[in-house]
Protein backbone atom coordinates (compact mmCIF):
# COMPACT_ATOMS: atom_id res chain seq x y z
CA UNK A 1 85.41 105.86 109.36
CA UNK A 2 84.56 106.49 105.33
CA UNK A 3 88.00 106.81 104.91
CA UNK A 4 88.91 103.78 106.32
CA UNK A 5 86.67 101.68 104.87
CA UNK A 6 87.36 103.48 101.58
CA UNK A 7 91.61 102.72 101.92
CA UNK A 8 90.63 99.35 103.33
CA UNK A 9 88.22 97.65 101.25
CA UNK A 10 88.10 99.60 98.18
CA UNK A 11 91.81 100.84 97.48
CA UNK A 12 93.63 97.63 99.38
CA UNK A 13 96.31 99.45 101.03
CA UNK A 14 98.99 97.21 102.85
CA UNK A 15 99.34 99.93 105.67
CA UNK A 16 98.05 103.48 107.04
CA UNK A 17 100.13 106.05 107.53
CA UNK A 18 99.05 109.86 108.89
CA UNK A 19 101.58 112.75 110.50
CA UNK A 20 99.14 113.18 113.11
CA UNK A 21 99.55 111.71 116.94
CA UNK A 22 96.33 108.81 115.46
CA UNK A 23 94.88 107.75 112.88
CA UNK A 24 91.68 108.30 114.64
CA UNK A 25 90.24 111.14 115.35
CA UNK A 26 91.70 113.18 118.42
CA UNK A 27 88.83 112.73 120.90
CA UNK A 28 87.66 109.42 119.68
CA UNK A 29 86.51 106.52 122.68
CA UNK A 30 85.76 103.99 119.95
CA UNK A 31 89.14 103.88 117.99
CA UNK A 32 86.81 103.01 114.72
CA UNK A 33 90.11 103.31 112.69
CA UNK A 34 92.15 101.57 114.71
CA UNK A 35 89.50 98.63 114.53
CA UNK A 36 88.71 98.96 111.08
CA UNK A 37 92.50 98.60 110.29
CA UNK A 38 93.05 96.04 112.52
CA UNK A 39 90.29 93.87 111.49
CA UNK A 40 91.72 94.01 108.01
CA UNK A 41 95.39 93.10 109.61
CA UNK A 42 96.63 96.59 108.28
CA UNK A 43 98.90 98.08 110.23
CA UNK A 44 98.85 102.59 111.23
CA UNK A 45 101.93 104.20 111.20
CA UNK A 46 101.66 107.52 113.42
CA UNK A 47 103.34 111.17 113.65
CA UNK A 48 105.48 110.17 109.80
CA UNK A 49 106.77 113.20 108.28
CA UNK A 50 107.38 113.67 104.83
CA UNK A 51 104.56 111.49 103.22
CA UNK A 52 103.68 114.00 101.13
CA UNK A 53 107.08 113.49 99.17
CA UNK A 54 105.76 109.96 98.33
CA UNK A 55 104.21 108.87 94.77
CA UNK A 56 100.41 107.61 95.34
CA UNK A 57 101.48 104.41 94.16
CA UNK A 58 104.52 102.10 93.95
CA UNK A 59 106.98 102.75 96.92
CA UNK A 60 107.64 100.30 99.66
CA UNK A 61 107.55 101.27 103.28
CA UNK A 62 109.79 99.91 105.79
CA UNK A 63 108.65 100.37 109.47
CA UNK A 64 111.32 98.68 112.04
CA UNK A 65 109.67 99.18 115.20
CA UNK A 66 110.85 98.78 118.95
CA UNK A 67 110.01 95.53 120.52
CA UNK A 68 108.12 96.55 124.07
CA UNK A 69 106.98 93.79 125.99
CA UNK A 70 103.90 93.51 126.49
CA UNK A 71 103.17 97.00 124.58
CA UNK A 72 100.47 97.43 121.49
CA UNK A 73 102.42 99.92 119.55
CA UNK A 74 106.09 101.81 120.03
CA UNK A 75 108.48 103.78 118.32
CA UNK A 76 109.40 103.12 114.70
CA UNK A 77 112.42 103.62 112.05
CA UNK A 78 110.36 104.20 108.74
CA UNK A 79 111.77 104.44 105.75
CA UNK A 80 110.26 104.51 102.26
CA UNK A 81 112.04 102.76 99.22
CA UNK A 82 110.69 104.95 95.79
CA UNK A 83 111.03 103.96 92.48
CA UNK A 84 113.17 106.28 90.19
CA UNK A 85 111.59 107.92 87.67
C-alpha cells in the first residue's frame, strides 16, 4: 500500500508494472493496489519480464491488450520504446 501511494501520488507514474502474477500482494482480499491504482486511473501491467533492462526514467511503454468482452483485464503485447543513449 506505501508503495502505491508512494508511485501514485508522489512519483506520478502513468502505469504499474511488476513480473509477478499481481501487483498486490499474493493472498490479498482487499486488492489495496489494484484500488489505489485504479482510483488514480493508472493502469498494472502483470507477469512483464525484462523491466529491469529499463532506465528509471524516460521510456514509453506500449501495452496492446486483448479485447475480452465483458473481462477486467487480459493478455497483453508490451513493448517498451527507450531512448538511446
Amino acid at each position: 500500500e506505501e508503495s502505491a501511494l508512494y508511485l501514485v501520488e508522489t512519483r506520478q507514474v502513468s502505469i504499474l508494472g511488476i513480473d509477478t502474477a499481481s501487483i498486490d500482494y499474493g493472498p490479498s482480499t482487499d486488492f489495496i493496489v489494484h484500488r489505489i491504482a485504479c482510483d488514480a486511473n493508472v493502469p498494472g501491467l502483470e507477469n512483464v519480464a525484462n523491466l529491469d533492462l529499463l532506465p528509471a526514467t524516460g521510456s514509453w511503454i506500449i501495452a496492446l491488450p486483448m479485447k475480452i468482452e465483458g473481462g477486467s483485464g487480459g493478455p497483453a503485447r508490451i513493448v517498451a520504446l527507450v531512448p538511446r543513449n
